[in-house]
C-alpha atoms as a PDB file:
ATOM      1  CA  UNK A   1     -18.884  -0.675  12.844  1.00  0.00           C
ATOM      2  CA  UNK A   2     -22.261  -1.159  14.412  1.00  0.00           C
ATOM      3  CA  UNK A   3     -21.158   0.327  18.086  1.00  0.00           C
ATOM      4  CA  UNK A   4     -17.283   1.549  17.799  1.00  0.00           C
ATOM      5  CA  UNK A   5     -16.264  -1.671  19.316  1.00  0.00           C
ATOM      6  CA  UNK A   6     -12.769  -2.338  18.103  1.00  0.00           C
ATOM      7  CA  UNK A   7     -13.246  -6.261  16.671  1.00  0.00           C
ATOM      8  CA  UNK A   8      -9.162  -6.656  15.876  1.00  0.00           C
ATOM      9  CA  UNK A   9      -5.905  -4.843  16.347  1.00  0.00           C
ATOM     10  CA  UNK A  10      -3.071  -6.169  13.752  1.00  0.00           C
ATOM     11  CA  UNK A  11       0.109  -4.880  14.177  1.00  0.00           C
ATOM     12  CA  UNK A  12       1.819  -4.084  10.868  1.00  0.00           C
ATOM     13  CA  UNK A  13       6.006  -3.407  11.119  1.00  0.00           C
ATOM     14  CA  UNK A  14       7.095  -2.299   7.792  1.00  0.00           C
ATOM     15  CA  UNK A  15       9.739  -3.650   6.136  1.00  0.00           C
ATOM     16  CA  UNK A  16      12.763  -0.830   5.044  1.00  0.00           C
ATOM     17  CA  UNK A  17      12.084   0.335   1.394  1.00  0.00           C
ATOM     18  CA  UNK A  18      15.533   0.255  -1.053  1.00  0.00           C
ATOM     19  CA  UNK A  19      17.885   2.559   1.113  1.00  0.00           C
ATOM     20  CA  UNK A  20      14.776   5.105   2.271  1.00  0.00           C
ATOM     21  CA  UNK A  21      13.475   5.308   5.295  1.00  0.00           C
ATOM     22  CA  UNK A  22      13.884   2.570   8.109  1.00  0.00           C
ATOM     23  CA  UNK A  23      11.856  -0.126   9.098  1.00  0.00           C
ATOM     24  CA  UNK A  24       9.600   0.830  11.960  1.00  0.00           C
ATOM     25  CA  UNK A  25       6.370   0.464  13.652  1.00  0.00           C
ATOM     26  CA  UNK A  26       3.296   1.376  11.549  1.00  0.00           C
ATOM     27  CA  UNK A  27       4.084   4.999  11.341  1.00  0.00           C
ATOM     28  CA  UNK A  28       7.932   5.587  10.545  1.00  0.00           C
ATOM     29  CA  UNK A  29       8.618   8.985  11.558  1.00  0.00           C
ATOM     30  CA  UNK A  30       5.186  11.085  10.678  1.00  0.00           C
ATOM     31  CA  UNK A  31       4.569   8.532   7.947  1.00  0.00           C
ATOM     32  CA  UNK A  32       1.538   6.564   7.838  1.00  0.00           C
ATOM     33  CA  UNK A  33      -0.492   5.240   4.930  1.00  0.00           C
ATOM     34  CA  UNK A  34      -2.142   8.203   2.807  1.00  0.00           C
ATOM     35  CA  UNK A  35      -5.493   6.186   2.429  1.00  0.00           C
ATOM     36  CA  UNK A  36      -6.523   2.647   2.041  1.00  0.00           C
ATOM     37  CA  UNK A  37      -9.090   0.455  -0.195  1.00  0.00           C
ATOM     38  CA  UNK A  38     -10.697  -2.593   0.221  1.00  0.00           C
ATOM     39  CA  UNK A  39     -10.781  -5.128  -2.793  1.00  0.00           C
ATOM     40  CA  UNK A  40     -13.521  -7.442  -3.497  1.00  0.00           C
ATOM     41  CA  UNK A  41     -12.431  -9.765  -1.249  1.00  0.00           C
ATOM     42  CA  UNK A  42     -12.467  -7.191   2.047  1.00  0.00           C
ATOM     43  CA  UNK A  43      -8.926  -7.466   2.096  1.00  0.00           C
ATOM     44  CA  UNK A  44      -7.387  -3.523   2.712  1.00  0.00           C
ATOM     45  CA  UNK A  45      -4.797  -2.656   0.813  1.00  0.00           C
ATOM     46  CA  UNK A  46      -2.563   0.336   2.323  1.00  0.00           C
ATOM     47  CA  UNK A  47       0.241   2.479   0.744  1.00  0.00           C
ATOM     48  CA  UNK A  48       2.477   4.299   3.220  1.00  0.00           C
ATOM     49  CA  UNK A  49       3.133   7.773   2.231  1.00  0.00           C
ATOM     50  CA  UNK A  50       6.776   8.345   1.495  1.00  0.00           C
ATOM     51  CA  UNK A  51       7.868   5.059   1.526  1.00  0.00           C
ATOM     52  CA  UNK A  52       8.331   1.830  -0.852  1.00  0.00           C
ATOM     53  CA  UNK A  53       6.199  -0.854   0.797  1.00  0.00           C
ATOM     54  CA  UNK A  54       2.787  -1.753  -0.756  1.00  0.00           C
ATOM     55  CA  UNK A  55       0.786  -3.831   2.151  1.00  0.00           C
ATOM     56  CA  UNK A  56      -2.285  -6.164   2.376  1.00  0.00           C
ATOM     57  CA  UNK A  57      -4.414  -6.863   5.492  1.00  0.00           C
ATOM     58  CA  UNK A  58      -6.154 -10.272   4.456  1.00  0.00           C
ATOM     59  CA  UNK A  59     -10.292  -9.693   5.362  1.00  0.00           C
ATOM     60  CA  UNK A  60     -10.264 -13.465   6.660  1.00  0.00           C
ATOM     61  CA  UNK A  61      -6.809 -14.707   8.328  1.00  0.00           C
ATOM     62  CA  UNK A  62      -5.797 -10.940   9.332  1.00  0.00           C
ATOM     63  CA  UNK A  63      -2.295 -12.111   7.887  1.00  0.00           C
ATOM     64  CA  UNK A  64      -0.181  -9.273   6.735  1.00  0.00           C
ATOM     65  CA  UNK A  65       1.884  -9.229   3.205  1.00  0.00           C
ATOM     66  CA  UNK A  66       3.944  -6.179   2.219  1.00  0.00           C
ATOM     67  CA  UNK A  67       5.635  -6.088  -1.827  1.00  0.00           C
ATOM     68  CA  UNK A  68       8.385  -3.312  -2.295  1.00  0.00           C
ATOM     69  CA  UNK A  69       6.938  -0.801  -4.795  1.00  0.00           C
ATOM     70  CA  UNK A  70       9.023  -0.212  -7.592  1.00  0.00           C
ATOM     71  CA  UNK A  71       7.943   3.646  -6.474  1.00  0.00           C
ATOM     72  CA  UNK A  72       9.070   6.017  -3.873  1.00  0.00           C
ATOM     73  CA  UNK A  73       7.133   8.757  -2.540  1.00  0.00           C
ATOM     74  CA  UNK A  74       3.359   7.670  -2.642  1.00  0.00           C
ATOM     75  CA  UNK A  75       0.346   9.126  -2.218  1.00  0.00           C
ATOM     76  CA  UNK A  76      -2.057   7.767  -3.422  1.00  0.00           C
ATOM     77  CA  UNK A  77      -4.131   3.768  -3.853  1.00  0.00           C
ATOM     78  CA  UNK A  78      -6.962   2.616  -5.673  1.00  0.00           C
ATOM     79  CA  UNK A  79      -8.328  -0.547  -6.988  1.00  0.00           C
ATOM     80  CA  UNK A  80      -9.681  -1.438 -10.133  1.00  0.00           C
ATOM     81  CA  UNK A  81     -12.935  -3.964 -10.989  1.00  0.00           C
ATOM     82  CA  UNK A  82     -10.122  -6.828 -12.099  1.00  0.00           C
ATOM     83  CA  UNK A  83      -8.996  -6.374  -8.063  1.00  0.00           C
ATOM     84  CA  UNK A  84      -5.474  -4.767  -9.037  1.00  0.00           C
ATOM     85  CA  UNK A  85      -4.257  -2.172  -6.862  1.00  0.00           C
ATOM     86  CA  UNK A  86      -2.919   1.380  -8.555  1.00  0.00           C
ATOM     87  CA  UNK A  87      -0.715   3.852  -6.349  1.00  0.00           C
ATOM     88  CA  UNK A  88       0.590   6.994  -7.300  1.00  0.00           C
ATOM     89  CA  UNK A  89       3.200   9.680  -6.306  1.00  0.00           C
ATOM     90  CA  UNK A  90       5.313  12.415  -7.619  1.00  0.00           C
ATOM     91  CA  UNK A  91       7.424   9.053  -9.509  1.00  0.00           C
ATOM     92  CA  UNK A  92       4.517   8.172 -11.655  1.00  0.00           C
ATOM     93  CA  UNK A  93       1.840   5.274 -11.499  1.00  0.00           C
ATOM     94  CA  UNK A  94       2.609   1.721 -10.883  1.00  0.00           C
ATOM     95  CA  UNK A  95      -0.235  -1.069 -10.997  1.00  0.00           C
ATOM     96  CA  UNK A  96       0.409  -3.851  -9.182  1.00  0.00           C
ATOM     97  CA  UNK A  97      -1.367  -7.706 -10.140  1.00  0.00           C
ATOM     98  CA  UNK A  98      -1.600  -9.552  -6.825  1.00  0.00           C
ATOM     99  CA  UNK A  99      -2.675 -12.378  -8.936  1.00  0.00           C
ATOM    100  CA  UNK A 100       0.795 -12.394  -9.987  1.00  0.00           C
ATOM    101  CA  UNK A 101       2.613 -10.787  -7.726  1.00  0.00           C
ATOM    102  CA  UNK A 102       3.758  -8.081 -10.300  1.00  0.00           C
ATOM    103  CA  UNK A 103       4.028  -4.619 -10.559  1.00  0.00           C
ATOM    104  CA  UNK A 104       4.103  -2.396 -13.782  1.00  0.00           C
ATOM    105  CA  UNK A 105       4.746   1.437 -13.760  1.00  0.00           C
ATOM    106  CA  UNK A 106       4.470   3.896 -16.230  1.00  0.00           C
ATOM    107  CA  UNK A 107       6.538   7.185 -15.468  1.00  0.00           C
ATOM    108  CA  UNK A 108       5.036  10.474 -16.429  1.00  0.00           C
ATOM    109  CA  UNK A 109       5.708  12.697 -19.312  1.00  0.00           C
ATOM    110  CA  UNK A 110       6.997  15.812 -18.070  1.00  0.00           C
ATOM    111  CA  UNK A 111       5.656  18.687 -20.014  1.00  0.00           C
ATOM    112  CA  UNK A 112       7.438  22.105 -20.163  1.00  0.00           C
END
């Protein structure tokens, strides 16, 4: 980030969430991912808005994993000081362990 110089390009294909929207290049239709984080490690983590597929860039290797997220419509990613990564949408909150490769969600209570 010193000069702009681009130091990598990694392609990322998405793989087709549960019957939502189909596999593509990066962007699938005018989605993309709504933001990103970086985890201790300098790996980025990326959600892509409106579909299932949680992906990791590894900081090192530049290797690419994806997990389906047991939650459509995303918008949102975070990581917390034990390095798990939390997205949200309009389905609730799932945390996801990559220490074990397992996700939990808790759906909201609707109020009203």
């Amino acid at each position: 980030g010193d000069d702009g110089t681009i130091a990598d390009t990694i392609p990322i294909t998405v793989n087709p969430g549960p019957s939502f929207i189909p596999a593509g290049d990066f962007v699938i239709g005018n989605y993309g991912p709504y933001g990103a984080a970086s985890d201790a490690g300098g790996n980025v983590w990326l959600f892509i808005s409106n579909t299932t597929q949680l992906i990791r860039v590894d900081a090192v290797t530049l290797e690419v994993l994806q997990w389906p997220v047991p939650l459509a419509n995303g918008y949102g990613i975070t990581i917390d000081s034990k390095g798990r990564v939390f997205v949200c949408g309009t389905a609730g909150i799932t945390r996801f362990d990559p220490q074990t490769a397992t996700f939990m969600t808790n759906n909201p209570i609707v109020l009203g």
